[in-house]
PDB file of N, CA and C in Angstrom:
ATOM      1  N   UNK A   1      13.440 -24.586  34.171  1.00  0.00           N
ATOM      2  CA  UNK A   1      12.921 -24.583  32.815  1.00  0.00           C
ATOM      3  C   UNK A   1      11.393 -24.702  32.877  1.00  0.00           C
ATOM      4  N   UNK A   2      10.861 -24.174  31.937  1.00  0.00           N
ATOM      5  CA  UNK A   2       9.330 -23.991  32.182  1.00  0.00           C
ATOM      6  C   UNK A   2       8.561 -24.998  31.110  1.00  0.00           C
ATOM      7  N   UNK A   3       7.950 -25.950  31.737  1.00  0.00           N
ATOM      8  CA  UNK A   3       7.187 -26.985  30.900  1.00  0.00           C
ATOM      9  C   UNK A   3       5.877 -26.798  30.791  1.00  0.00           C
ATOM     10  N   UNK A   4       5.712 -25.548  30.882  1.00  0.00           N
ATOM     11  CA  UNK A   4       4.328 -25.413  30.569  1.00  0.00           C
ATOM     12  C   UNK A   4       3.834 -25.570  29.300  1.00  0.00           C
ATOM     13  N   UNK A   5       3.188 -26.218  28.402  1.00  0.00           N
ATOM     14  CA  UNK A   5       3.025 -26.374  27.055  1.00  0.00           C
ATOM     15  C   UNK A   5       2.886 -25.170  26.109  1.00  0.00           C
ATOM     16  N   UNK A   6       2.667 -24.901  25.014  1.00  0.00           N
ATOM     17  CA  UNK A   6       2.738 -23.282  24.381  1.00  0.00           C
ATOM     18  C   UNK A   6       1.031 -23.693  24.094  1.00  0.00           C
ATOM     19  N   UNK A   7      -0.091 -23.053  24.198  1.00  0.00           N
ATOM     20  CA  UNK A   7      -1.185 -23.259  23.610  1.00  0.00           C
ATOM     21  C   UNK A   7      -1.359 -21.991  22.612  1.00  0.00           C
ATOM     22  N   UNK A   8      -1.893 -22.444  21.225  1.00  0.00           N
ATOM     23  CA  UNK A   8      -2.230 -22.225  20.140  1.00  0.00           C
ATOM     24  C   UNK A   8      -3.337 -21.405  20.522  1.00  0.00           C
ATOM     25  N   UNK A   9      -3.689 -20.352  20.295  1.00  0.00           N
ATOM     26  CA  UNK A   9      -4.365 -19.408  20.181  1.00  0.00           C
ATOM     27  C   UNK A   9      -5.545 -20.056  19.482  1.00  0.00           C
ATOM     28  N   UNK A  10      -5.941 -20.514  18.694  1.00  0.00           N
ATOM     29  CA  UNK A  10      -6.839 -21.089  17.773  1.00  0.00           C
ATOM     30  C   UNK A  10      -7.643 -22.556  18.231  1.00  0.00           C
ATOM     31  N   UNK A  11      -6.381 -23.127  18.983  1.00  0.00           N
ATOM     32  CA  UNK A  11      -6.986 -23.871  19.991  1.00  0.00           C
ATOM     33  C   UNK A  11      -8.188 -23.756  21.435  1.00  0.00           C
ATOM     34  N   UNK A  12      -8.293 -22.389  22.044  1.00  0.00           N
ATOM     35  CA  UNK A  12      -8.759 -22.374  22.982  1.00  0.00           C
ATOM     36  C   UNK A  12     -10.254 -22.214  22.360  1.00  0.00           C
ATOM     37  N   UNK A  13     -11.675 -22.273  23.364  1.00  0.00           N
ATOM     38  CA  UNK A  13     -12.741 -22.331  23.227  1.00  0.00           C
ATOM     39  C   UNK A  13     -13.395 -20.792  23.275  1.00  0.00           C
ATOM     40  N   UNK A  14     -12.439 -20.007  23.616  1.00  0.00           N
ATOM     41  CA  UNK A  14     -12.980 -18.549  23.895  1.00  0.00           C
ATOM     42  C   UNK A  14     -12.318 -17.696  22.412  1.00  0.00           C
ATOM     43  N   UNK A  15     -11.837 -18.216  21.314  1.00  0.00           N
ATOM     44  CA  UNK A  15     -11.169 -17.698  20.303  1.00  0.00           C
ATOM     45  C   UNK A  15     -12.292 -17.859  19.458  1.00  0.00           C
ATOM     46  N   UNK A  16     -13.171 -15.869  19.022  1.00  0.00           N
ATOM     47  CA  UNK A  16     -13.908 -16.229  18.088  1.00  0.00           C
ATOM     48  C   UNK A  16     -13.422 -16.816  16.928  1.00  0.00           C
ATOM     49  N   UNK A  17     -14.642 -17.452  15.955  1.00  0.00           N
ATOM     50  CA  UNK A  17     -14.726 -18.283  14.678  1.00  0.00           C
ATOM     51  C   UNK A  17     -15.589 -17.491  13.826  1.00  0.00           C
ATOM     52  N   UNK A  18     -15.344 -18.314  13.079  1.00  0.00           N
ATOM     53  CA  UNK A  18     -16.348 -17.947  11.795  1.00  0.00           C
ATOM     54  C   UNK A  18     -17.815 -18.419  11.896  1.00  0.00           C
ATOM     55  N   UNK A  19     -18.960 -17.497  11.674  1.00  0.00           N
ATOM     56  CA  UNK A  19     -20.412 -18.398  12.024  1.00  0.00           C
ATOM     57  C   UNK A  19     -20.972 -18.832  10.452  1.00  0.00           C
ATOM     58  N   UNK A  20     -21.621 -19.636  10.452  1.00  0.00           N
ATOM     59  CA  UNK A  20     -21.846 -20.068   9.025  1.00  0.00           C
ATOM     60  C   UNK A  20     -23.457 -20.267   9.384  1.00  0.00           C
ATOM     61  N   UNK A  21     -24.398 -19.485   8.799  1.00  0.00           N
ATOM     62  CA  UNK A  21     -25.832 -20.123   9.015  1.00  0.00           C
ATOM     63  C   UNK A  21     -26.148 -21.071   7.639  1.00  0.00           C
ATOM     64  N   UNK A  22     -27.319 -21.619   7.558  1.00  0.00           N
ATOM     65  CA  UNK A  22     -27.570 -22.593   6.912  1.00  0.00           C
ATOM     66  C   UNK A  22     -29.135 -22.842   6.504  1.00  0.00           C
ATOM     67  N   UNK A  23     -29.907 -22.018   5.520  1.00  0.00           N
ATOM     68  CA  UNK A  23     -30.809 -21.550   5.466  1.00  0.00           C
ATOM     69  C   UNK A  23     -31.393 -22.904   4.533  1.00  0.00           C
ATOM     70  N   UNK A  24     -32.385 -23.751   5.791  1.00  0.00           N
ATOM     71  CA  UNK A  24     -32.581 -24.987   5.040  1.00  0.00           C
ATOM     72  C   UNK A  24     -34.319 -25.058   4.957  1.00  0.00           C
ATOM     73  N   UNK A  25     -34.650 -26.025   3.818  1.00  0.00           N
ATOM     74  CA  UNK A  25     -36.432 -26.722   3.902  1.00  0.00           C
ATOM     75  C   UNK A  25     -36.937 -27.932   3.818  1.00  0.00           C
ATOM     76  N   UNK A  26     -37.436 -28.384   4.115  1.00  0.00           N
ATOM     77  CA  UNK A  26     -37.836 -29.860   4.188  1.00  0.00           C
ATOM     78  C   UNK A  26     -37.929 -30.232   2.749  1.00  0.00           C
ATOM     79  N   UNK A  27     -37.520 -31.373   2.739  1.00  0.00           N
ATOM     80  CA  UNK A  27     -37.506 -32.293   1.400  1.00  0.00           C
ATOM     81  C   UNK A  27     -36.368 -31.336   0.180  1.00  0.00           C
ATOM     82  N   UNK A  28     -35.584 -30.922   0.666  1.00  0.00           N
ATOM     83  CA  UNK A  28     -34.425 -29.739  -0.147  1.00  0.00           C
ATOM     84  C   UNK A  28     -33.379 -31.290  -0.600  1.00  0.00           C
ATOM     85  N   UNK A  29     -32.940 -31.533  -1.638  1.00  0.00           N
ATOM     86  CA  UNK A  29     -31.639 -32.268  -2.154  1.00  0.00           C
ATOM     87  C   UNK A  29     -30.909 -31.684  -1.430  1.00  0.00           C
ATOM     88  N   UNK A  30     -30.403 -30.736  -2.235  1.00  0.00           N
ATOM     89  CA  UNK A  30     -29.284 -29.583  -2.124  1.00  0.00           C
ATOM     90  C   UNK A  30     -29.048 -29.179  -0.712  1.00  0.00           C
ATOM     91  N   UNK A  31     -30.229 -29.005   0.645  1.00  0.00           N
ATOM     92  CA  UNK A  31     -29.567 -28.992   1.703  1.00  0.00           C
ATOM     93  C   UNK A  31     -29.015 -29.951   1.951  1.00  0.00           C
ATOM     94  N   UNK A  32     -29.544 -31.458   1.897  1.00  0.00           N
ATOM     95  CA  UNK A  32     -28.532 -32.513   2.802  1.00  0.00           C
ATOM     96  C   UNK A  32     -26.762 -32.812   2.361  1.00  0.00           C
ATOM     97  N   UNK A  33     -26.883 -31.747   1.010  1.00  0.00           N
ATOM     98  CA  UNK A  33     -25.512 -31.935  -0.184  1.00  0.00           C
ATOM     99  C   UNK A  33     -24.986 -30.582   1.177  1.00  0.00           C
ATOM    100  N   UNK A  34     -25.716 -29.699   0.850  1.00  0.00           N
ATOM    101  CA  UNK A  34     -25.322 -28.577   1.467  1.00  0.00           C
ATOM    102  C   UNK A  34     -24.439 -28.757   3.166  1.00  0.00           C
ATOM    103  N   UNK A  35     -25.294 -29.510   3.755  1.00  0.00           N
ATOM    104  CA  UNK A  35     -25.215 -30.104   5.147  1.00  0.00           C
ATOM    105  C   UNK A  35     -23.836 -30.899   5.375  1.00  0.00           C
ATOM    106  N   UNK A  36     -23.452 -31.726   4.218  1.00  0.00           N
ATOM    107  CA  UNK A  36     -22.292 -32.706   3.864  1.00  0.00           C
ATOM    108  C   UNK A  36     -21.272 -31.775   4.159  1.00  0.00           C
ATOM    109  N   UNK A  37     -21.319 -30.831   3.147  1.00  0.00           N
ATOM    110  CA  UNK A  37     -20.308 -29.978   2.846  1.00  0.00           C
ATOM    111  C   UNK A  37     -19.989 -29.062   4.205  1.00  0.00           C
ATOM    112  N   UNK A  38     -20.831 -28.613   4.996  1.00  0.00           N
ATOM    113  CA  UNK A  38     -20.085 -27.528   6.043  1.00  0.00           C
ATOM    114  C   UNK A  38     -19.804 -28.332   7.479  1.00  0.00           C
ATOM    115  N   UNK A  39     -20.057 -29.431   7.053  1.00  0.00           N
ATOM    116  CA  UNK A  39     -20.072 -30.704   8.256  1.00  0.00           C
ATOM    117  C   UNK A  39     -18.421 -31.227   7.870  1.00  0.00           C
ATOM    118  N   UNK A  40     -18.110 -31.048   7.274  1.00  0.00           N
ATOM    119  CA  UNK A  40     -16.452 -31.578   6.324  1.00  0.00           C
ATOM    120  C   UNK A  40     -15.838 -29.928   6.368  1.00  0.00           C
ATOM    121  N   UNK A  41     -16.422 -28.949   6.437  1.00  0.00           N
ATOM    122  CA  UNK A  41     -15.206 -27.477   6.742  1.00  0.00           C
ATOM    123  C   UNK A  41     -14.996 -27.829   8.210  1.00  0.00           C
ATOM    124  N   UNK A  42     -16.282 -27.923   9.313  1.00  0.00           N
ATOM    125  CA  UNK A  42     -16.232 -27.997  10.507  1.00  0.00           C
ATOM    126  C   UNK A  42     -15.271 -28.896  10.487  1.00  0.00           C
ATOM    127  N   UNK A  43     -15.094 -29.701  10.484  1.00  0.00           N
ATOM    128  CA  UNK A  43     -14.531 -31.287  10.860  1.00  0.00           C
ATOM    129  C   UNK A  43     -13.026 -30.648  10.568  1.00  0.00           C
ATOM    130  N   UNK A  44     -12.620 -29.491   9.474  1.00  0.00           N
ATOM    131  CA  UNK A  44     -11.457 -29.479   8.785  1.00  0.00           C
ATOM    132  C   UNK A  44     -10.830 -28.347   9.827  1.00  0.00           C
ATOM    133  N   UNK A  45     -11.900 -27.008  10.259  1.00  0.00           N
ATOM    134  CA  UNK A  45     -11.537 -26.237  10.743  1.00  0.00           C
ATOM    135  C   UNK A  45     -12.468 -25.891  11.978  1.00  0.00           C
ATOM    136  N   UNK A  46     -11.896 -26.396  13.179  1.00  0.00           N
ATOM    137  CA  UNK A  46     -12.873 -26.636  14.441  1.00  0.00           C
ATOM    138  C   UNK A  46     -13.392 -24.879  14.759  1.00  0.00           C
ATOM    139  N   UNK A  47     -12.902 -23.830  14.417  1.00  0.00           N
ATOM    140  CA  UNK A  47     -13.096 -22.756  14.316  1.00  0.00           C
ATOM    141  C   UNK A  47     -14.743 -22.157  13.360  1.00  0.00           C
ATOM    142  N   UNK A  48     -15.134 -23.113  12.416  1.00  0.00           N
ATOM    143  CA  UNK A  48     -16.225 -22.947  12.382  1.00  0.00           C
ATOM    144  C   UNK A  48     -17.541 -23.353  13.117  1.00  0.00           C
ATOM    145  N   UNK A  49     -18.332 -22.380  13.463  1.00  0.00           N
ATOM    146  CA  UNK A  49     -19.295 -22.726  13.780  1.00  0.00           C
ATOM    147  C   UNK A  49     -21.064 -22.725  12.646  1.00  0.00           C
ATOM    148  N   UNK A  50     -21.445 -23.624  12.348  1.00  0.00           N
ATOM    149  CA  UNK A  50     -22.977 -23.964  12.123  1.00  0.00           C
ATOM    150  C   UNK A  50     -24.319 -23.743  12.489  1.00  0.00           C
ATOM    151  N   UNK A  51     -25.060 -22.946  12.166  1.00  0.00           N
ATOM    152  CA  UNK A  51     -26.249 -23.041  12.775  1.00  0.00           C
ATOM    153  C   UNK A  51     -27.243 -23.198  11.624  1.00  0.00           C
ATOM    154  N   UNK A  52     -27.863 -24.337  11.861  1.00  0.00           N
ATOM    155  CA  UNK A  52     -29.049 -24.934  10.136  1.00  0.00           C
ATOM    156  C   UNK A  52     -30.060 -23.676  10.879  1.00  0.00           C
ATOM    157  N   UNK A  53     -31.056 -23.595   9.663  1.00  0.00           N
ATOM    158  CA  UNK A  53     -32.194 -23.004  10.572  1.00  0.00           C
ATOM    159  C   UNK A  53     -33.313 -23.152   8.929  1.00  0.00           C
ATOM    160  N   UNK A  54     -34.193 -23.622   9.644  1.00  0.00           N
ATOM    161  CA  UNK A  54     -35.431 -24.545   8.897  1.00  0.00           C
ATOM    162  C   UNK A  54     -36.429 -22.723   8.246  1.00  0.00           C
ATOM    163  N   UNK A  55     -36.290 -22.251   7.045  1.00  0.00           N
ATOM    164  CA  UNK A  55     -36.574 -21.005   6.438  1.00  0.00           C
ATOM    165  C   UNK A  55     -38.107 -21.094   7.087  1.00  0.00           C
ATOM    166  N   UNK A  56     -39.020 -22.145   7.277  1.00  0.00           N
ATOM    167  CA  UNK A  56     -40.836 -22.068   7.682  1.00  0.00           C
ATOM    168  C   UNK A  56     -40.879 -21.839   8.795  1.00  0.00           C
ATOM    169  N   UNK A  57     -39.629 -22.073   9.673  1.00  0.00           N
ATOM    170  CA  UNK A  57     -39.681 -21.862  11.087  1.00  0.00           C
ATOM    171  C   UNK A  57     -39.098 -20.324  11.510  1.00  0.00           C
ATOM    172  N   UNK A  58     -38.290 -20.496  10.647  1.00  0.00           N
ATOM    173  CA  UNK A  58     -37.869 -18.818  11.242  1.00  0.00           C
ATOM    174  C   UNK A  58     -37.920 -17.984  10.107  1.00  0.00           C
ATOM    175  N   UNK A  59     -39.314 -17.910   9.443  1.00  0.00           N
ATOM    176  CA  UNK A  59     -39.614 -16.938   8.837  1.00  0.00           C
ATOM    177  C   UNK A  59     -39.113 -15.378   8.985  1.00  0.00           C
ATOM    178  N   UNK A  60     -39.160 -14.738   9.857  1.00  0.00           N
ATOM    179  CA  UNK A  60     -38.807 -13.216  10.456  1.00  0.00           C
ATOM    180  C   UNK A  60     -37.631 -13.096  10.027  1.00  0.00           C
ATOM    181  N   UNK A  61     -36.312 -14.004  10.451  1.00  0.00           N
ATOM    182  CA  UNK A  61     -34.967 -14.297  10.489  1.00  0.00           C
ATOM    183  C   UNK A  61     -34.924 -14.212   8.634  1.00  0.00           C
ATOM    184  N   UNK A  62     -35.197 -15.152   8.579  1.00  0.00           N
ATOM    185  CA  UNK A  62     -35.037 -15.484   6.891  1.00  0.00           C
ATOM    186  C   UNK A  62     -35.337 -14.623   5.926  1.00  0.00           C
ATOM    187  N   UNK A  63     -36.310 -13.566   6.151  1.00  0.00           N
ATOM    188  CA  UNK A  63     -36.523 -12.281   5.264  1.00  0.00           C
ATOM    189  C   UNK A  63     -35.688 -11.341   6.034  1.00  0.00           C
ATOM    190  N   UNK A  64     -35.715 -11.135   6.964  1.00  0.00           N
ATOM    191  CA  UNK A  64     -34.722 -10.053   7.548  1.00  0.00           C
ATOM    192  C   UNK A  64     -32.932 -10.180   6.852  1.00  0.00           C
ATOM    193  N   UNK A  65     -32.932 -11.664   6.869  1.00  0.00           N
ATOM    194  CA  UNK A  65     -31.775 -12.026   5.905  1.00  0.00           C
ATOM    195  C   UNK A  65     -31.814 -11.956   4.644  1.00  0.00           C
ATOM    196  N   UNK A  66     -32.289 -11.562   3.679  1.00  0.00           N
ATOM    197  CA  UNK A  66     -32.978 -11.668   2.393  1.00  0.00           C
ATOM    198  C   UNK A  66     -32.559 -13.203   1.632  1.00  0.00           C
ATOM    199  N   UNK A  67     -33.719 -14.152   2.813  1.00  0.00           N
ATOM    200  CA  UNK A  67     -33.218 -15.480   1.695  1.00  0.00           C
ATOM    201  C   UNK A  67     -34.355 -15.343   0.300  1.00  0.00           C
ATOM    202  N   UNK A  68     -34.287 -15.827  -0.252  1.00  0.00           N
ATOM    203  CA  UNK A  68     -34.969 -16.602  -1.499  1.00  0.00           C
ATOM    204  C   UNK A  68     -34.755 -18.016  -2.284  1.00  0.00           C
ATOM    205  N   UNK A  69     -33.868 -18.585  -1.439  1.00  0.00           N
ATOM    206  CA  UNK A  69     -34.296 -19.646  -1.774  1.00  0.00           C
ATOM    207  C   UNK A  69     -33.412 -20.395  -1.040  1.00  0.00           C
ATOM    208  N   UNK A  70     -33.602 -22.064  -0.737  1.00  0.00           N
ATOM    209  CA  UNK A  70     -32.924 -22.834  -0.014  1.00  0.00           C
ATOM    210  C   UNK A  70     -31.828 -24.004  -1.037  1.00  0.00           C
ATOM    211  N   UNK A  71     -30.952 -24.353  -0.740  1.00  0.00           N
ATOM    212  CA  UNK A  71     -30.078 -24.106   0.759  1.00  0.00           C
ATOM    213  C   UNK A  71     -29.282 -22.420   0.272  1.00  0.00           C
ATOM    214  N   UNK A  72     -29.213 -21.543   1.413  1.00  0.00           N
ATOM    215  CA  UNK A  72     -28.381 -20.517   1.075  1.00  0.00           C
ATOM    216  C   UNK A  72     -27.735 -20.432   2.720  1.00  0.00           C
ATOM    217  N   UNK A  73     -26.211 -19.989   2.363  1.00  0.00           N
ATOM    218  CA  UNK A  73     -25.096 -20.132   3.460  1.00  0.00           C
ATOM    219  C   UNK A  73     -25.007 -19.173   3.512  1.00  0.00           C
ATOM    220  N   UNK A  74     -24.944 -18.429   4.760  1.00  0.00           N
ATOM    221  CA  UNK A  74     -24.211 -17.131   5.222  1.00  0.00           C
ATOM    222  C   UNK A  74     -23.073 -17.173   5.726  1.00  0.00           C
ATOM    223  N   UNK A  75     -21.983 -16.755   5.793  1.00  0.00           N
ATOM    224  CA  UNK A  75     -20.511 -16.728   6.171  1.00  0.00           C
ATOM    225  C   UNK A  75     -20.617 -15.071   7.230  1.00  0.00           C
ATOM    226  N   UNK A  76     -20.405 -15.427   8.328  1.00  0.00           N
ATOM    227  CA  UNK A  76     -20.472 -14.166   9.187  1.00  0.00           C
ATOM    228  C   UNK A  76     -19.230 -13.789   9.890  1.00  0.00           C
ATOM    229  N   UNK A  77     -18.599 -12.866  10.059  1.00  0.00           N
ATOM    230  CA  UNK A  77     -17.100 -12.777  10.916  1.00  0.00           C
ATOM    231  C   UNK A  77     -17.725 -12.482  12.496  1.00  0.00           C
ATOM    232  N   UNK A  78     -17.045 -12.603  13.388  1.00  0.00           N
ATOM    233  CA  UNK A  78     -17.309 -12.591  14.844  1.00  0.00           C
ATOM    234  C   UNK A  78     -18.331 -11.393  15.077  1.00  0.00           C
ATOM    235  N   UNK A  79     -18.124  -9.953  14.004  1.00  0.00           N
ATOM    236  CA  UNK A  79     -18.596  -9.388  14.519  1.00  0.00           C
ATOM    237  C   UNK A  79     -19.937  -9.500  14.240  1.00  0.00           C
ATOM    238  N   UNK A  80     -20.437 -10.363  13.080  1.00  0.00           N
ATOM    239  CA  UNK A  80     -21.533 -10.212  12.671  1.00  0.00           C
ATOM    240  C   UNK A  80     -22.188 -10.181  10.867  1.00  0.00           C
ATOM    241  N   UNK A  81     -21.016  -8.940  10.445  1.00  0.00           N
ATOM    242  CA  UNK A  81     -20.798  -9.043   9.267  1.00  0.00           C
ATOM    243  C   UNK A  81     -20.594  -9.857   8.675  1.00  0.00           C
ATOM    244  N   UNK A  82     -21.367  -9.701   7.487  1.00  0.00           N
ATOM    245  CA  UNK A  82     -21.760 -10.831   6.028  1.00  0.00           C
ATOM    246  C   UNK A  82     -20.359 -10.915   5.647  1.00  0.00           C
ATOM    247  N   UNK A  83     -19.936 -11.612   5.233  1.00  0.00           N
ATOM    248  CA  UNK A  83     -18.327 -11.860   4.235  1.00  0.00           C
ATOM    249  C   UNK A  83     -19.076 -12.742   3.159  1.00  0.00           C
ATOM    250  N   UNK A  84     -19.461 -13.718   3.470  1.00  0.00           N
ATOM    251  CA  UNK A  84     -19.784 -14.478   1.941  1.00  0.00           C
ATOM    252  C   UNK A  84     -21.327 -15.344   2.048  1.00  0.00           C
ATOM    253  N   UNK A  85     -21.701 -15.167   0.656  1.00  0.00           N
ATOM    254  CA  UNK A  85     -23.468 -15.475   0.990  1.00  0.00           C
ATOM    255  C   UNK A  85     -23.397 -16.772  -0.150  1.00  0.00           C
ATOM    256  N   UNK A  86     -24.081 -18.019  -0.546  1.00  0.00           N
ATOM    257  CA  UNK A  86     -24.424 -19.163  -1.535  1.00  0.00           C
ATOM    258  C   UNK A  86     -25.631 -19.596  -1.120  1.00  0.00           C
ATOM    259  N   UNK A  87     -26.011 -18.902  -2.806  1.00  0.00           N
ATOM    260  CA  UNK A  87     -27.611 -19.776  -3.146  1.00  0.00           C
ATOM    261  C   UNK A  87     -26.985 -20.612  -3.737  1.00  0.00           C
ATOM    262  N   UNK A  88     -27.646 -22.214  -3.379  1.00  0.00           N
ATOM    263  CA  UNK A  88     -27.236 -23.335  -3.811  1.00  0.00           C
ATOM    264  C   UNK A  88     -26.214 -23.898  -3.167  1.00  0.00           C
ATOM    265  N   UNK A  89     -25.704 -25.180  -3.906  1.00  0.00           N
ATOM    266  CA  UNK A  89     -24.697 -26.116  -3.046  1.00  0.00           C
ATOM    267  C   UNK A  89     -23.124 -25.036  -3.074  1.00  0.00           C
ATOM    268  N   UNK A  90     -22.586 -24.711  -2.212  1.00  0.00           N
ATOM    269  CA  UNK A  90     -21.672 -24.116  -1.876  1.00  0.00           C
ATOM    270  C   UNK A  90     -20.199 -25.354  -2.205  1.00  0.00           C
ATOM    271  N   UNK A  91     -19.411 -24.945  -2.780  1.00  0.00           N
ATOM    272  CA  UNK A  91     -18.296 -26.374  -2.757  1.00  0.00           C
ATOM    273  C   UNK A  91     -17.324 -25.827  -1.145  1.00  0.00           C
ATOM    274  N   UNK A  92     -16.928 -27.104  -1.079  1.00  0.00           N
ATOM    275  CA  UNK A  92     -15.903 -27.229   0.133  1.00  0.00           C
ATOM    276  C   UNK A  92     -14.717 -26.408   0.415  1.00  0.00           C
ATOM    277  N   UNK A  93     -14.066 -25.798  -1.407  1.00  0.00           N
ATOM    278  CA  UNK A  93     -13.069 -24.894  -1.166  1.00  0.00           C
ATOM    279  C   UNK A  93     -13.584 -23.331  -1.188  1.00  0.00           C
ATOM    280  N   UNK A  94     -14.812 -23.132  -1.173  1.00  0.00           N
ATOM    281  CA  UNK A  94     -15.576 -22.187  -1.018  1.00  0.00           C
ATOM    282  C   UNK A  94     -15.858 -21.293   0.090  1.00  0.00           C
ATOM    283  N   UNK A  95     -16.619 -22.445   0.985  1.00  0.00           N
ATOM    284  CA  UNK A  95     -16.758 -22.498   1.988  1.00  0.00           C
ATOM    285  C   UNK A  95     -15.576 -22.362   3.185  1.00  0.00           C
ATOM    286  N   UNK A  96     -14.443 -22.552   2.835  1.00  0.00           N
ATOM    287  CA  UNK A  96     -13.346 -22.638   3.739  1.00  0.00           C
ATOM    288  C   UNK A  96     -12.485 -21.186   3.413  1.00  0.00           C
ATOM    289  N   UNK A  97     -12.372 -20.945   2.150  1.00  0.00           N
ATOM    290  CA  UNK A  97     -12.068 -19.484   1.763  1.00  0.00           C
ATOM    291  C   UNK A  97     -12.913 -18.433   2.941  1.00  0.00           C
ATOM    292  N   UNK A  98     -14.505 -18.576   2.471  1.00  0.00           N
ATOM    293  CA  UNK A  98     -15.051 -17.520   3.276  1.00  0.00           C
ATOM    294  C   UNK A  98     -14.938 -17.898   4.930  1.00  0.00           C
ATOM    295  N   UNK A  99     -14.860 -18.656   5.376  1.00  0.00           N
ATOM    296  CA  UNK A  99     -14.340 -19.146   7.035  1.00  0.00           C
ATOM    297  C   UNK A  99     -12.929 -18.243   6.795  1.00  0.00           C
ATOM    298  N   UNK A 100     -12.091 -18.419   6.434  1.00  0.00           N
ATOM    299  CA  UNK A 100     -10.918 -17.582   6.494  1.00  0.00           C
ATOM    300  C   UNK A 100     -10.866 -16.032   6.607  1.00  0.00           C
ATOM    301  N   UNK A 101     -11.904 -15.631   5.376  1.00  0.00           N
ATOM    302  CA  UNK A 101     -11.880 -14.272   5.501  1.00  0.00           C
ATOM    303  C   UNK A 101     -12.292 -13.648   6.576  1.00  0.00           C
ATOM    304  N   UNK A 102     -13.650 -14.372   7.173  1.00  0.00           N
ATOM    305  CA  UNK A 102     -14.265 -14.313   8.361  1.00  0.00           C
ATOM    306  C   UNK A 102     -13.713 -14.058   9.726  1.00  0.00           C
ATOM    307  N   UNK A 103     -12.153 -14.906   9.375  1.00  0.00           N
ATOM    308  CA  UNK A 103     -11.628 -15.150  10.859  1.00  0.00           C
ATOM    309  C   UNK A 103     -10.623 -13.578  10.524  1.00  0.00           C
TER     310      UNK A 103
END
């Protein structure tokens, strides 16, 4: 009999996720609200991944993305593609919708 355990596909570390950027500015409310919130999808769905990125620092990035204003979330699928974009505080069942579509 074979006891090898069944591993979950979703479990392993090589199974793309959903990327979520996080288009933040110093002294922003709304990012550290913003920050709460994709810190609680992560936590919910280890499949997301986070990357903050400070809009004064990566100027190039941030117009190439068409931000205009902070906090704004990008929802990206493995390949790259946009699925879901929020100017402003994004809610939690929001955020987990577009992680889904993503995946």
């Amino acid at each position: 009999m074979d006891t090898t355990p069944a591993v979950d596909p979703a479990d392993t570390p090589d199974t793309p996720g959903a990327q979520l950027t996080l288009y933040t500015s110093a002294f922003c409310e709304p990012c550290m609200q913003t920050r709460a919130v994709l810190a609680e999808a992560a936590r919910l769905a280890p499949r997301i991944r986070v990357t903050e990125l400070d809009v004064a620092r990566n100027l190039e990035r941030a117009e190439s993305d068409g931000i205009r204003s902070t906090p704004t979330v990008i929802v990206a699928a493995p390949d790259g593609s946009e699925v879901f974009r929020a100017e402003g505080v994004p809610t939690l069942a929001q955020v987990l919708a577009a992680a889904a579509r993503a995946l």
